[in-house]
C-alpha atoms as a PDB file:
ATOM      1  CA  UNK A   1       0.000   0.000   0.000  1.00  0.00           C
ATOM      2  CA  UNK A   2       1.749   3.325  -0.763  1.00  0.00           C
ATOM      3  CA  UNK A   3       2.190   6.163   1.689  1.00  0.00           C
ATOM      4  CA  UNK A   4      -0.153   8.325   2.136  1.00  0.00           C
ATOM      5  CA  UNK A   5       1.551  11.797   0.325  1.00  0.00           C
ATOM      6  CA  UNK A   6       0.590  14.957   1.656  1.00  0.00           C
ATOM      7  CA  UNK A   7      -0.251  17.437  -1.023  1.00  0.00           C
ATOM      8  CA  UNK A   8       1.441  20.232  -0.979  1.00  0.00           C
ATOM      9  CA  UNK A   9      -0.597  23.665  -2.843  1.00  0.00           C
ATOM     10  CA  UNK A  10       0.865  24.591  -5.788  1.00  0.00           C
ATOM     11  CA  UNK A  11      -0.103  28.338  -5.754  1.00  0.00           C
ATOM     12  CA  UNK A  12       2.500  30.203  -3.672  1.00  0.00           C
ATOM     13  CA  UNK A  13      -0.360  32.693  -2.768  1.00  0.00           C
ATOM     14  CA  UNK A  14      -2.559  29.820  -1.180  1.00  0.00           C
ATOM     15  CA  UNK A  15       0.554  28.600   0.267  1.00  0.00           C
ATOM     16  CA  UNK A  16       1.038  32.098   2.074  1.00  0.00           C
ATOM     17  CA  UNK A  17      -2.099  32.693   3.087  1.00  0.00           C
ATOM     18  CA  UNK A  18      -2.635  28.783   4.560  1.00  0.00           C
ATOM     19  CA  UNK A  19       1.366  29.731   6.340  1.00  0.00           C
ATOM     20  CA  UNK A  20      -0.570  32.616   8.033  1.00  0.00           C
ATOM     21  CA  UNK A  21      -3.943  30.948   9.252  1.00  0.00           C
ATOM     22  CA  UNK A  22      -1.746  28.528  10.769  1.00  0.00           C
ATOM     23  CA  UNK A  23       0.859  31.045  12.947  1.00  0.00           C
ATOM     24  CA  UNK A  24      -2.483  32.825  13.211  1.00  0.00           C
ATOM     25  CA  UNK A  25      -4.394  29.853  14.736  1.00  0.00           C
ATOM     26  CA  UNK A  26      -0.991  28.463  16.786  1.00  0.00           C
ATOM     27  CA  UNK A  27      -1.150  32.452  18.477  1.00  0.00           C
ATOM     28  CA  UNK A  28      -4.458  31.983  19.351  1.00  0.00           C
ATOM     29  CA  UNK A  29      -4.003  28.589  21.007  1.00  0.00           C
ATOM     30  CA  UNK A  30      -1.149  29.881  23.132  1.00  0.00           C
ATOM     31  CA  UNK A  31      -3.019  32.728  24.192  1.00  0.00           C
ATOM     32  CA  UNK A  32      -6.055  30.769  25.619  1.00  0.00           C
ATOM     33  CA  UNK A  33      -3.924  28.414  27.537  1.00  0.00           C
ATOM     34  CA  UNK A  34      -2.049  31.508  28.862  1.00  0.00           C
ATOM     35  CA  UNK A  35      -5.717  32.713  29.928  1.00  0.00           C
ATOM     36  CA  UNK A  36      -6.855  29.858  31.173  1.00  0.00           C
ATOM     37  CA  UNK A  37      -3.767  29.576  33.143  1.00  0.00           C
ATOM     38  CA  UNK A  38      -4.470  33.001  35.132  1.00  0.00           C
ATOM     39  CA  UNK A  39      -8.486  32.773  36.146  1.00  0.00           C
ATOM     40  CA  UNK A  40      -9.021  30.787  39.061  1.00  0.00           C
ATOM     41  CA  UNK A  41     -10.782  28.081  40.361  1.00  0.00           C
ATOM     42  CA  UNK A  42     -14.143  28.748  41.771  1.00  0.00           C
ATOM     43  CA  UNK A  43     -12.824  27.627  45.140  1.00  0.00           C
ATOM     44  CA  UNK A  44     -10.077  29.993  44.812  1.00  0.00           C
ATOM     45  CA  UNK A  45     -11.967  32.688  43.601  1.00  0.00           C
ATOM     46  CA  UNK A  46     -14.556  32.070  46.578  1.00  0.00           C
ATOM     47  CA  UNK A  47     -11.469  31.957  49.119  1.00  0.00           C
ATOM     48  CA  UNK A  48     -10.018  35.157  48.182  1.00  0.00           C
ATOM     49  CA  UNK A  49     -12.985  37.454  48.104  1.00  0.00           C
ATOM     50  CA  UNK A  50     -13.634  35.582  51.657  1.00  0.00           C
ATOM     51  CA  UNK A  51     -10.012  36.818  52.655  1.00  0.00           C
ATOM     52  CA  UNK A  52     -10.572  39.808  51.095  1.00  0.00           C
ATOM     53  CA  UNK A  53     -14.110  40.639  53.257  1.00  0.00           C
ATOM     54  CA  UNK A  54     -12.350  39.369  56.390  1.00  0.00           C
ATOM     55  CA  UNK A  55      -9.709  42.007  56.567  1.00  0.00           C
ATOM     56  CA  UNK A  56     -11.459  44.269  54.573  1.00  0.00           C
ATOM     57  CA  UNK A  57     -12.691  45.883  57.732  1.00  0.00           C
ATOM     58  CA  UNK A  58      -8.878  46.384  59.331  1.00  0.00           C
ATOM     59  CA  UNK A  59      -7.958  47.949  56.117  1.00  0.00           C
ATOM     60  CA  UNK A  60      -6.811  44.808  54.373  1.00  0.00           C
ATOM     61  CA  UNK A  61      -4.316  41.520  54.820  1.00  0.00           C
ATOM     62  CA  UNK A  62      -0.790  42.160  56.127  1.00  0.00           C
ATOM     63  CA  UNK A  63       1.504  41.604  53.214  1.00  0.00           C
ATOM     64  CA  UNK A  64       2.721  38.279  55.156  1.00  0.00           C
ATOM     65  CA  UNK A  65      -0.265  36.831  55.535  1.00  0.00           C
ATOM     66  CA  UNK A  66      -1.483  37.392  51.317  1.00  0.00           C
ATOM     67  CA  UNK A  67       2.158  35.970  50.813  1.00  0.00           C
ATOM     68  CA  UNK A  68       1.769  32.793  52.967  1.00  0.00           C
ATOM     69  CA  UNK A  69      -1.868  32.194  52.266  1.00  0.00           C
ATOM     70  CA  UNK A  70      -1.816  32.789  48.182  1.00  0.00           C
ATOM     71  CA  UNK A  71       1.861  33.015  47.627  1.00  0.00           C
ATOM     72  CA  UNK A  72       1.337  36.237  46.159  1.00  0.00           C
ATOM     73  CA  UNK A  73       1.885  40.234  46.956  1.00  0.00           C
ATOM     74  CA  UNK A  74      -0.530  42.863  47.622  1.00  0.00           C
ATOM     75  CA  UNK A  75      -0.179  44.133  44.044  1.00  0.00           C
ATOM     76  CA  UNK A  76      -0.925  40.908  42.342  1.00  0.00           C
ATOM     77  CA  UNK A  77      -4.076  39.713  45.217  1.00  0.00           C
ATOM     78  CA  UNK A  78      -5.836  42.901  44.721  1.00  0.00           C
ATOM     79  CA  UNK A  79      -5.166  42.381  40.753  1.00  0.00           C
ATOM     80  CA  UNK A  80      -6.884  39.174  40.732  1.00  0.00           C
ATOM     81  CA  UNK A  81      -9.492  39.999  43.179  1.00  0.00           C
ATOM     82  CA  UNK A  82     -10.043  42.839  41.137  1.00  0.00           C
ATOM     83  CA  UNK A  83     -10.221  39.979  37.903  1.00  0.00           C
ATOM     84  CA  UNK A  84     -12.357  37.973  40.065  1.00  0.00           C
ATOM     85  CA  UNK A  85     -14.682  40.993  41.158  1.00  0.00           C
ATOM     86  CA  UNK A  86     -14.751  42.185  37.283  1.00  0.00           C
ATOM     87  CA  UNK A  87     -15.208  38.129  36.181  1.00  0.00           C
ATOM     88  CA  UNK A  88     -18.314  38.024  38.272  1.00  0.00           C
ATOM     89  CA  UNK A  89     -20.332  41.294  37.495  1.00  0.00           C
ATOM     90  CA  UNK A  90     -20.242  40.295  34.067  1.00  0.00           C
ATOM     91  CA  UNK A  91     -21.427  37.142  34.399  1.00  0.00           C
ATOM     92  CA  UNK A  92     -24.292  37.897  36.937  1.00  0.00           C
ATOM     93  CA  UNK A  93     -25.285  41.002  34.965  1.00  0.00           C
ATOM     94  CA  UNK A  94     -24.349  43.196  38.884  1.00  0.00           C
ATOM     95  CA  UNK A  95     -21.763  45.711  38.135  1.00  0.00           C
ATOM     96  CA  UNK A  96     -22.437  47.000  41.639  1.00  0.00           C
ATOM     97  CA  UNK A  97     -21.759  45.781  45.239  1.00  0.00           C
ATOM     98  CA  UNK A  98     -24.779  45.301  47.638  1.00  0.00           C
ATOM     99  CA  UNK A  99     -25.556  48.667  49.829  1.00  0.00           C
ATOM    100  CA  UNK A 100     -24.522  45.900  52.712  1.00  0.00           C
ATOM    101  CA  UNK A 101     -21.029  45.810  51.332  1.00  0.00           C
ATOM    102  CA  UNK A 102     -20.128  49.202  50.056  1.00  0.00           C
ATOM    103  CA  UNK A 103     -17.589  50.433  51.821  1.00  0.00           C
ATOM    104  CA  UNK A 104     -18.851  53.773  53.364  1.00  0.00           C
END
């Protein structure tokens, strides 16, 4: 049984175009694994905006206690509770906090 041959287009305009689709297509794939990579869990998401609304009212986590508990600093907890806060209001439709939680 012969080999299966893989055709090759002839037209070197096909040729570029099917060259880009592909780098096109292989940039795509890499970014959604990178985004996939940075949303959380909803566990994780549920933890942190617990952590977040227990020390909210002592003017937020020590910077020891983000860094043991998430392995993270301040900058990059309140970026993805911020992500997480954002991720959720779209999805529910809320783009505001409860009067209960507003901080006042």
């Amino acid at each position: 049984m012969p080999s299966p041959m893989r055709h090759r287009p002839t037209d070197p305009h096909l040729e570029d175009q099917l060259t880009k689709y592909r780098q096109r297509r292989h940039r795509q794939l890499i970014e959604r694994r990178v985004r996939a990579k940075l949303h959380h869990t909803p566990d994780e998401a549920s933890e942190i905006i617990q952590f977040a609304l227990t020390w909210s009212p002592y003017g937020g986590a020590p910077d020891d206690e983000i860094f043991v508990r998430f392995g993270m600093t301040r900058e990059r907890f309140a970026q993805c509770l911020g992500d997480i806060l954002h991720d959720r209001s779209l999805a529910t439709g809320s783009h505001q906090l409860p009067p209960s939680r507003r901080h006042r």
